[in-house]
PDB file of N, CA and C in Angstrom:
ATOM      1  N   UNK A   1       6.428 140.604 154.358  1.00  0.00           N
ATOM      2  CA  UNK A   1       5.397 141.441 154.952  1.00  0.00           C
ATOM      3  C   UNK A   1       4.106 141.349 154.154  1.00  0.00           C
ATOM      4  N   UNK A   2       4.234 141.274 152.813  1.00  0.00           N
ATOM      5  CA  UNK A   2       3.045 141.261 151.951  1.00  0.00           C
ATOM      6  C   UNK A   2       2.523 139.983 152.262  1.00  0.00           C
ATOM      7  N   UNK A   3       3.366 138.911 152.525  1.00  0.00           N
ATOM      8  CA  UNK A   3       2.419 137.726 152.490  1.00  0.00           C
ATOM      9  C   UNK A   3       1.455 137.533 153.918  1.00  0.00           C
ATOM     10  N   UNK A   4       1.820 138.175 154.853  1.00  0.00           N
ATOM     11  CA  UNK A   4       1.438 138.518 155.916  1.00  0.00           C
ATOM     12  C   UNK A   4      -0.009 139.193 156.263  1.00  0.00           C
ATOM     13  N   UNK A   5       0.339 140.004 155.268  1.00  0.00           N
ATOM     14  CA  UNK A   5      -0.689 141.019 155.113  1.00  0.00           C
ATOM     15  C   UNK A   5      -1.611 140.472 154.644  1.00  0.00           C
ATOM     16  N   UNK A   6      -1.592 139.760 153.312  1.00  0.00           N
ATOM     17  CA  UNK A   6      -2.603 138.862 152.940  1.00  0.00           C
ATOM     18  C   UNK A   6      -3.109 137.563 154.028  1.00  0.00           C
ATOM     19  N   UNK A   7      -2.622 136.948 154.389  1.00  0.00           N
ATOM     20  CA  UNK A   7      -3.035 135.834 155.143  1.00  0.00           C
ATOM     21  C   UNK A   7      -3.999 136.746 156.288  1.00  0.00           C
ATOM     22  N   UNK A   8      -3.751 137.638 156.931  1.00  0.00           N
ATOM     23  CA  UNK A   8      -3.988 137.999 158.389  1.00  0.00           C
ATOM     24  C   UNK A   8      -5.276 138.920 157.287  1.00  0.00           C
ATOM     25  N   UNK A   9      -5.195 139.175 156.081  1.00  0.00           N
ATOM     26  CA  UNK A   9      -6.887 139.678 155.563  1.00  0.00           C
ATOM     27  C   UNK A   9      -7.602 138.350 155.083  1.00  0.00           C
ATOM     28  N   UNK A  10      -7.439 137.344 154.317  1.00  0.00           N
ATOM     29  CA  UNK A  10      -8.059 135.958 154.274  1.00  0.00           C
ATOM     30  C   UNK A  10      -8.644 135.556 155.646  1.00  0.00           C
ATOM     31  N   UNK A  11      -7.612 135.717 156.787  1.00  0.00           N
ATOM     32  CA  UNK A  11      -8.212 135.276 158.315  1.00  0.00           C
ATOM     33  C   UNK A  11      -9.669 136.067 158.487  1.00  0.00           C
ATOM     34  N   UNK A  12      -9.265 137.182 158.417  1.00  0.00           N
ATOM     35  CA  UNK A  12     -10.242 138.624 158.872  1.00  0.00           C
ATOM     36  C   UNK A  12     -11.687 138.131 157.793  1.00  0.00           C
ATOM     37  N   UNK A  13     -11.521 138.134 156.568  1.00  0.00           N
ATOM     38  CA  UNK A  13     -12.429 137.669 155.646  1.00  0.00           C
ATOM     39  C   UNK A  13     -13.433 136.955 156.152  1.00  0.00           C
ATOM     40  N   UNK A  14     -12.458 135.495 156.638  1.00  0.00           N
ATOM     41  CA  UNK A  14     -12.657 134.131 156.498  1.00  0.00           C
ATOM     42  C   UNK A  14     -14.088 134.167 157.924  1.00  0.00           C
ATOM     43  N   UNK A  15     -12.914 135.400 158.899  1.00  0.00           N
ATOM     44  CA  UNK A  15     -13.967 135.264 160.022  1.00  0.00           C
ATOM     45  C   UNK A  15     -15.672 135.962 160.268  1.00  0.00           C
ATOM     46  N   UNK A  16     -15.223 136.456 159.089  1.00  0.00           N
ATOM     47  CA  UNK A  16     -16.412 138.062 158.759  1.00  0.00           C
ATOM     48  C   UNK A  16     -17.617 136.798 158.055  1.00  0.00           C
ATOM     49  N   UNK A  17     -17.016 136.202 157.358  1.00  0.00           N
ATOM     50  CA  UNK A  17     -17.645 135.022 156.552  1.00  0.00           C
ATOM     51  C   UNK A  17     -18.703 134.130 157.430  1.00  0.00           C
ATOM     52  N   UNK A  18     -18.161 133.799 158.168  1.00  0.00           N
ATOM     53  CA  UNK A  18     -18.281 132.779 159.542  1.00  0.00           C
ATOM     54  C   UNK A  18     -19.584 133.678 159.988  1.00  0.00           C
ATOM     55  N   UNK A  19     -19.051 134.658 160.496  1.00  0.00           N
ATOM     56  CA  UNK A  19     -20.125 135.745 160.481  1.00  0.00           C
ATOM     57  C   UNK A  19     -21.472 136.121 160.469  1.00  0.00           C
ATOM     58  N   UNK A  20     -21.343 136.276 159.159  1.00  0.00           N
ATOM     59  CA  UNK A  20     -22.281 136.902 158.369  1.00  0.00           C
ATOM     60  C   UNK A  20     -23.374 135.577 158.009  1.00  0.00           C
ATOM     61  N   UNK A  21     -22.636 134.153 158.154  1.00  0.00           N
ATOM     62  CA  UNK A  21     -23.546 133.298 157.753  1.00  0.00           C
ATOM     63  C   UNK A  21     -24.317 132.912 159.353  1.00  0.00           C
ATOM     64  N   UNK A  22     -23.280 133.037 160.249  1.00  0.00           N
ATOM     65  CA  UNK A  22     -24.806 132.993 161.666  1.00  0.00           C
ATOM     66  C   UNK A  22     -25.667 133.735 161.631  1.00  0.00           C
ATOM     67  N   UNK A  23     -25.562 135.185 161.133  1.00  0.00           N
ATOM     68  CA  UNK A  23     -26.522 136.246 161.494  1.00  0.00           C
ATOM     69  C   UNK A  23     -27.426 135.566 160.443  1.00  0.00           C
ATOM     70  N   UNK A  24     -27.297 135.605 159.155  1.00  0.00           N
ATOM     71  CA  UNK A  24     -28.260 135.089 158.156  1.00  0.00           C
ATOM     72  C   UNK A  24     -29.194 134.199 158.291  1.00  0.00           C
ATOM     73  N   UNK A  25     -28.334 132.946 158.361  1.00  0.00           N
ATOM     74  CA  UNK A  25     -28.708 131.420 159.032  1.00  0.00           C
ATOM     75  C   UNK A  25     -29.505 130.576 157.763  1.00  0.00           C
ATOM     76  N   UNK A  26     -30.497 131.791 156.741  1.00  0.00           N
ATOM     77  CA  UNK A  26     -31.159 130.575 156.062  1.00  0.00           C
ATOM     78  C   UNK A  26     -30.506 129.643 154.801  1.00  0.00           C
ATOM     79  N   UNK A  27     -29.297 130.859 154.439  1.00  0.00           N
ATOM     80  CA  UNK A  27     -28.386 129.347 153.875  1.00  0.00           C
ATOM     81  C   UNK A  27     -28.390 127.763 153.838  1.00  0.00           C
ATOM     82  N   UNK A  28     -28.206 127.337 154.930  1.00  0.00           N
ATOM     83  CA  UNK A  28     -27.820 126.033 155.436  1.00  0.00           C
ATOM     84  C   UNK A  28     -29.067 125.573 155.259  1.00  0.00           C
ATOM     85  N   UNK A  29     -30.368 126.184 155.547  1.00  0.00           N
ATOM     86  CA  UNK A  29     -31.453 125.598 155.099  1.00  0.00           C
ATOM     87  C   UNK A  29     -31.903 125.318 153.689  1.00  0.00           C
ATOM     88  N   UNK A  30     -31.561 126.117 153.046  1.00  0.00           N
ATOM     89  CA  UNK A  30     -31.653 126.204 151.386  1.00  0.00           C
ATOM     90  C   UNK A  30     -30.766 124.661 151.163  1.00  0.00           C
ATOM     91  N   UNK A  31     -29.218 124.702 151.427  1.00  0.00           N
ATOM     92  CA  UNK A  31     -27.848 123.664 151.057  1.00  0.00           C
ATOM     93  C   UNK A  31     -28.910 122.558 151.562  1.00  0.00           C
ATOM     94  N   UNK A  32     -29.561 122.366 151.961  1.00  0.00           N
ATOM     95  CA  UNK A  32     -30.334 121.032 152.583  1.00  0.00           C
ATOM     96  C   UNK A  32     -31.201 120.131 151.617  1.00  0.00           C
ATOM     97  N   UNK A  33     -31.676 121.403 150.680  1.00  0.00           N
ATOM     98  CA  UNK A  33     -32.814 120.995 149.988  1.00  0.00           C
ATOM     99  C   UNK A  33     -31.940 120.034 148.766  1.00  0.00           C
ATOM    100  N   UNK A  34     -32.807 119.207 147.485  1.00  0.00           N
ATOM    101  CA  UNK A  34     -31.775 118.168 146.777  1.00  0.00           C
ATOM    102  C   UNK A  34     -31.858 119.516 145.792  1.00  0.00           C
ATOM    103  N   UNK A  35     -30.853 118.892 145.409  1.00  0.00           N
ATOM    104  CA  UNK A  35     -30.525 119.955 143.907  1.00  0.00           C
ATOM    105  C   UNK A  35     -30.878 120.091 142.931  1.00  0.00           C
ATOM    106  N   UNK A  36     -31.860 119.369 142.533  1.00  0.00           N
ATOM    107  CA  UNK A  36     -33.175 119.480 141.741  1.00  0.00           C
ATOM    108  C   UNK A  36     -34.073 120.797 141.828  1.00  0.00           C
ATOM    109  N   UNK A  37     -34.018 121.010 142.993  1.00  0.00           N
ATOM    110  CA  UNK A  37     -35.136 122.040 143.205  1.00  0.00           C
ATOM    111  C   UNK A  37     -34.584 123.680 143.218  1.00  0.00           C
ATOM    112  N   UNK A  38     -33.142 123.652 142.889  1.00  0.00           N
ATOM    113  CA  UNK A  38     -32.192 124.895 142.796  1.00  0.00           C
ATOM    114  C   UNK A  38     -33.521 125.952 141.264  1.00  0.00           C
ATOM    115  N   UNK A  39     -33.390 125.196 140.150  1.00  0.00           N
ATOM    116  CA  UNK A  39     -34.035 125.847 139.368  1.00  0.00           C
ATOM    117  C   UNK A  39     -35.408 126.530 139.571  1.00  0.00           C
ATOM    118  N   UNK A  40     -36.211 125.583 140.258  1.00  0.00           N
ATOM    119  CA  UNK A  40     -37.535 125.914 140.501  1.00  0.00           C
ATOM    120  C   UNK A  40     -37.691 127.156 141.538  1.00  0.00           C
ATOM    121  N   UNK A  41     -36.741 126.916 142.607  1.00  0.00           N
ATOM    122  CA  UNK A  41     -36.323 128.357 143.492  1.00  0.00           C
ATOM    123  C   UNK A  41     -36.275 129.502 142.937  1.00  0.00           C
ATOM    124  N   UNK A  42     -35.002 129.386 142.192  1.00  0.00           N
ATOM    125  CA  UNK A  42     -34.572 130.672 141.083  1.00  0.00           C
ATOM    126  C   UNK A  42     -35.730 131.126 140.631  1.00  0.00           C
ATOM    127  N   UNK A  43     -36.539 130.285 139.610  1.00  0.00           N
ATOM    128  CA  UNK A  43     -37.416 130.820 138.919  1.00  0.00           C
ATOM    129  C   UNK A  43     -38.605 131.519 140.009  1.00  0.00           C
ATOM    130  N   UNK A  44     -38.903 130.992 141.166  1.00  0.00           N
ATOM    131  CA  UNK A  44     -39.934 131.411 141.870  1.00  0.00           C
ATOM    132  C   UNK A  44     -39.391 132.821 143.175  1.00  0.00           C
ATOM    133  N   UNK A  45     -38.053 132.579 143.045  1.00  0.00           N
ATOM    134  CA  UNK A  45     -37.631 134.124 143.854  1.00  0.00           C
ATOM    135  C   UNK A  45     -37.510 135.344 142.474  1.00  0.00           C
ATOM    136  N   UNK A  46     -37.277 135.018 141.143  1.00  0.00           N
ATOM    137  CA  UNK A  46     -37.290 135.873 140.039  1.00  0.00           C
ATOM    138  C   UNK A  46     -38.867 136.341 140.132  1.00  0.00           C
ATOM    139  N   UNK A  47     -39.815 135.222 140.173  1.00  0.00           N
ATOM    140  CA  UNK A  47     -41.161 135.866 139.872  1.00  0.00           C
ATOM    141  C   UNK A  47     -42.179 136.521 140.678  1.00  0.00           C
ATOM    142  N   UNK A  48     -40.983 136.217 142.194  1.00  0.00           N
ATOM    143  CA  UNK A  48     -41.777 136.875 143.299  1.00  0.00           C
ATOM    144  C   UNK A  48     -40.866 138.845 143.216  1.00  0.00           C
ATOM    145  N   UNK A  49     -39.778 138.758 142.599  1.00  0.00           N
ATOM    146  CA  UNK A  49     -39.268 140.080 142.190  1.00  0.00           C
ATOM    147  C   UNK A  49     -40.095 140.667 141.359  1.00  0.00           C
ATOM    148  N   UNK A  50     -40.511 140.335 140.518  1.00  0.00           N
ATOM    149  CA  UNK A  50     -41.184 140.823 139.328  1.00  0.00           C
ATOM    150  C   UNK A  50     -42.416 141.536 139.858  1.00  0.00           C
ATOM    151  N   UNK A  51     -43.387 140.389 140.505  1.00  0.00           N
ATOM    152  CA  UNK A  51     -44.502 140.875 140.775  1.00  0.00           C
ATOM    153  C   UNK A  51     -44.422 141.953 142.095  1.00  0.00           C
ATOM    154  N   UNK A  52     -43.306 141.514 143.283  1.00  0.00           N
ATOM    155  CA  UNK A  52     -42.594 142.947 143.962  1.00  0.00           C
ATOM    156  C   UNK A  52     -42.699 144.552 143.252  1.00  0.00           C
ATOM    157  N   UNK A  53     -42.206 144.273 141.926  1.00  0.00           N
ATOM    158  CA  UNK A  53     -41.524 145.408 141.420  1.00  0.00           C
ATOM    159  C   UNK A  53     -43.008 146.253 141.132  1.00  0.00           C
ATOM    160  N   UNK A  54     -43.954 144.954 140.157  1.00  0.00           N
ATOM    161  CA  UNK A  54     -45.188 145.478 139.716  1.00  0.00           C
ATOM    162  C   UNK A  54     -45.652 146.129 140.797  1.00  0.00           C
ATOM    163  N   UNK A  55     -45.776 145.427 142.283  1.00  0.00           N
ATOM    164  CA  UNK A  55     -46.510 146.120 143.159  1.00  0.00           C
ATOM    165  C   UNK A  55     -46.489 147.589 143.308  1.00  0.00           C
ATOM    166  N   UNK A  56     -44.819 147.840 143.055  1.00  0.00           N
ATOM    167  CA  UNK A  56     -44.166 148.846 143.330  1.00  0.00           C
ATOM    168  C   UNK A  56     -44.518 150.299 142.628  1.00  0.00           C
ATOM    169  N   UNK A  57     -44.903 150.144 141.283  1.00  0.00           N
ATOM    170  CA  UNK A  57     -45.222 150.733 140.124  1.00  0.00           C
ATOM    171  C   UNK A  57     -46.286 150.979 140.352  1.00  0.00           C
ATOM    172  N   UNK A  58     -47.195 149.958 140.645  1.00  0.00           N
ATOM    173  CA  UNK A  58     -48.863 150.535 140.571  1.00  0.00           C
ATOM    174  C   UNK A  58     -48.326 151.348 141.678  1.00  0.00           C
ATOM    175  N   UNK A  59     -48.121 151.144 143.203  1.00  0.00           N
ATOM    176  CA  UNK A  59     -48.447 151.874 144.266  1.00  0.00           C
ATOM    177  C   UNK A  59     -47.748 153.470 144.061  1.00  0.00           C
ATOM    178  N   UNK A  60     -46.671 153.523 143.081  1.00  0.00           N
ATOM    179  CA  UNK A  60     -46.287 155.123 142.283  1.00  0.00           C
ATOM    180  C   UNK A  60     -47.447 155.645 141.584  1.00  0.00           C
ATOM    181  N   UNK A  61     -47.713 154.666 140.887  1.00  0.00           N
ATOM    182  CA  UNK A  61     -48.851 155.526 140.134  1.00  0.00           C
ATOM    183  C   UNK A  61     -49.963 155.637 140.893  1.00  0.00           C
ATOM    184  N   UNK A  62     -50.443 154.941 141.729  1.00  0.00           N
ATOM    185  CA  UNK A  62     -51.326 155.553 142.411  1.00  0.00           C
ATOM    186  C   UNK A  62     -51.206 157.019 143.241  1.00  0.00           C
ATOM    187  N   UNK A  63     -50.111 156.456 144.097  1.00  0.00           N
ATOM    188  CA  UNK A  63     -49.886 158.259 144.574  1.00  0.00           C
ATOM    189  C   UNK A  63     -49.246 159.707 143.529  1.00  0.00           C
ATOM    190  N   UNK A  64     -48.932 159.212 142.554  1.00  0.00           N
ATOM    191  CA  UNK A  64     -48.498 160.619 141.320  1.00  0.00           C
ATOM    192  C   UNK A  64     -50.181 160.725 140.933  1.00  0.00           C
ATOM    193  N   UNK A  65     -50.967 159.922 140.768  1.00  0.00           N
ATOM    194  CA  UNK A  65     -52.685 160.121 140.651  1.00  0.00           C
ATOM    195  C   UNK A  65     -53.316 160.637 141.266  1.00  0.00           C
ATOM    196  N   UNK A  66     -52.783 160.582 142.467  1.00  0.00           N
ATOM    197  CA  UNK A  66     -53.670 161.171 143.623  1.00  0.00           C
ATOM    198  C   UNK A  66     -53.455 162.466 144.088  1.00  0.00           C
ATOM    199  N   UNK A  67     -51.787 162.619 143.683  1.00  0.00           N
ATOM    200  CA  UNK A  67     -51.606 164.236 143.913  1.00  0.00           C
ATOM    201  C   UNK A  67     -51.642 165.021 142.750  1.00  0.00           C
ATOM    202  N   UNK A  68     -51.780 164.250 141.761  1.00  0.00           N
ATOM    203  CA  UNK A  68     -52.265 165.187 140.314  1.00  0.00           C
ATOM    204  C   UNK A  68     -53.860 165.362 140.730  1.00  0.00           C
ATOM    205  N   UNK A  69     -54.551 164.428 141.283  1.00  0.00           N
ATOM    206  CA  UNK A  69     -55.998 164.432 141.822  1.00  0.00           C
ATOM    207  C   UNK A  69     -55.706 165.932 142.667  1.00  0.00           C
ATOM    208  N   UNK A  70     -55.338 165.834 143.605  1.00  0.00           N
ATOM    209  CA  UNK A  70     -55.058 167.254 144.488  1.00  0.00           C
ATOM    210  C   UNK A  70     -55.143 168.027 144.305  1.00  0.00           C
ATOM    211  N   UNK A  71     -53.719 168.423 143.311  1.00  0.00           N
ATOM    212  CA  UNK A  71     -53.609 169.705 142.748  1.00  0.00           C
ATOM    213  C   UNK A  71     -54.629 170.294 141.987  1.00  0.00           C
ATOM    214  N   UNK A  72     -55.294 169.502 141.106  1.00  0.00           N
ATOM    215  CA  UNK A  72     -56.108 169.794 140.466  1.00  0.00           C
ATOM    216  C   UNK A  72     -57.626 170.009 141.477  1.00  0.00           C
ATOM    217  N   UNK A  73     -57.623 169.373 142.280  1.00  0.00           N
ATOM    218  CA  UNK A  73     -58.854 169.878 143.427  1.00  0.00           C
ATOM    219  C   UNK A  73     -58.478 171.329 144.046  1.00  0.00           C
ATOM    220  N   UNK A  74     -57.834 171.410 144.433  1.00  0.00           N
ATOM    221  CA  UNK A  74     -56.686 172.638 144.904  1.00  0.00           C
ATOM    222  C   UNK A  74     -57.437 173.929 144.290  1.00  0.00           C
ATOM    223  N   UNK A  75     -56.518 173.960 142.796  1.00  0.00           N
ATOM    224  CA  UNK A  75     -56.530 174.981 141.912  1.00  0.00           C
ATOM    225  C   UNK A  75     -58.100 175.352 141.377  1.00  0.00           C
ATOM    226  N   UNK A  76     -58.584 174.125 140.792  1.00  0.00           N
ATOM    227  CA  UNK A  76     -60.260 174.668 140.155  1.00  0.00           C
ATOM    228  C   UNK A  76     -61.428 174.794 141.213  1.00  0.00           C
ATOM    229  N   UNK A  77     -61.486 173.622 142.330  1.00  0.00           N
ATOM    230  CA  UNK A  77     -62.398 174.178 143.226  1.00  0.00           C
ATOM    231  C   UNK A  77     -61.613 174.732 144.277  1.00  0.00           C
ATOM    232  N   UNK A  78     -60.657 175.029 144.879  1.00  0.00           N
ATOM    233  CA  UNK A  78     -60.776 175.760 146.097  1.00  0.00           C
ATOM    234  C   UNK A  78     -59.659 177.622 145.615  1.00  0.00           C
ATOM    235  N   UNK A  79     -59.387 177.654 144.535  1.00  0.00           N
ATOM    236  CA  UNK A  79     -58.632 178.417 143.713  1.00  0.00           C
ATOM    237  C   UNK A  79     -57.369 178.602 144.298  1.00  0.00           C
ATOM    238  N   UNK A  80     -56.397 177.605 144.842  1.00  0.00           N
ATOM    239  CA  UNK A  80     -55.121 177.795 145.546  1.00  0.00           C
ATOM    240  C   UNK A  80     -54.565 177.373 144.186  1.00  0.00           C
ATOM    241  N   UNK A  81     -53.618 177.839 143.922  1.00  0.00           N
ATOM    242  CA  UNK A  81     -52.641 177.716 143.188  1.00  0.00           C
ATOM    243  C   UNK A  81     -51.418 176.783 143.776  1.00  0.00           C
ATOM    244  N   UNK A  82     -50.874 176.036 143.356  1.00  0.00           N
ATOM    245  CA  UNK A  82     -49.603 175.384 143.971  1.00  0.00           C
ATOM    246  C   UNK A  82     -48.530 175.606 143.016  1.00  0.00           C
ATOM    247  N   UNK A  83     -47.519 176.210 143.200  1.00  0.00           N
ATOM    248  CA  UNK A  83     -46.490 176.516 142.009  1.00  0.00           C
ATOM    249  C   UNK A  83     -45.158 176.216 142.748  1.00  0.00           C
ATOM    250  N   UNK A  84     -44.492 175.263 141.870  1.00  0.00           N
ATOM    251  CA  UNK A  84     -43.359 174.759 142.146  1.00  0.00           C
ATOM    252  C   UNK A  84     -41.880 176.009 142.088  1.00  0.00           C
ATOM    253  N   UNK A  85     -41.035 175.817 142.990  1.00  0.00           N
ATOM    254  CA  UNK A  85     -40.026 177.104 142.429  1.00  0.00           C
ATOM    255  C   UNK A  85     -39.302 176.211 141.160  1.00  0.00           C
TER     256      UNK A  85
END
């Protein structure tokens, strides 16, 4: 029964596999390229993360700036207070 069980989840896997690589699709385009160019990829999807991430950071600090900008417009010129519970 156990071996059963396993084979008929390898199938299920195998087919989920099958799968998941039609919906995707750009795999097979990547496997195309020569294998030389595996490193240069890596390095250029790492540095397109990086500068992602940077984007990510400034665009926080811009909006924690802008609502520290606020609050502080808020409170000294319009005298609303904003108080957190």
């Amino acid at each position: 029964m156990r071996d059963s069980f396993s084979a008929g989840m390898w199938r299920e896997l195998g087919a989920q596999w099958g799968e998941l690589r039609r919906v995707v699709g750009f795999g097979d385009s990547l496997a195309a390229w020569p294998a030389w160019l595996a490193p240069p990829l890596a390095i250029g999807a790492l540095l397109a993360l990086i500068v992602l991430s940077g984007v990510a950071l400034v665009s926080l600090g811009a909006l924690l700036t802008t609502l520290l900008a606020a609050a502080l417009l808020l409170e000294h010129v319009f005298g609303v207070h904003v108080v957190l519970p």
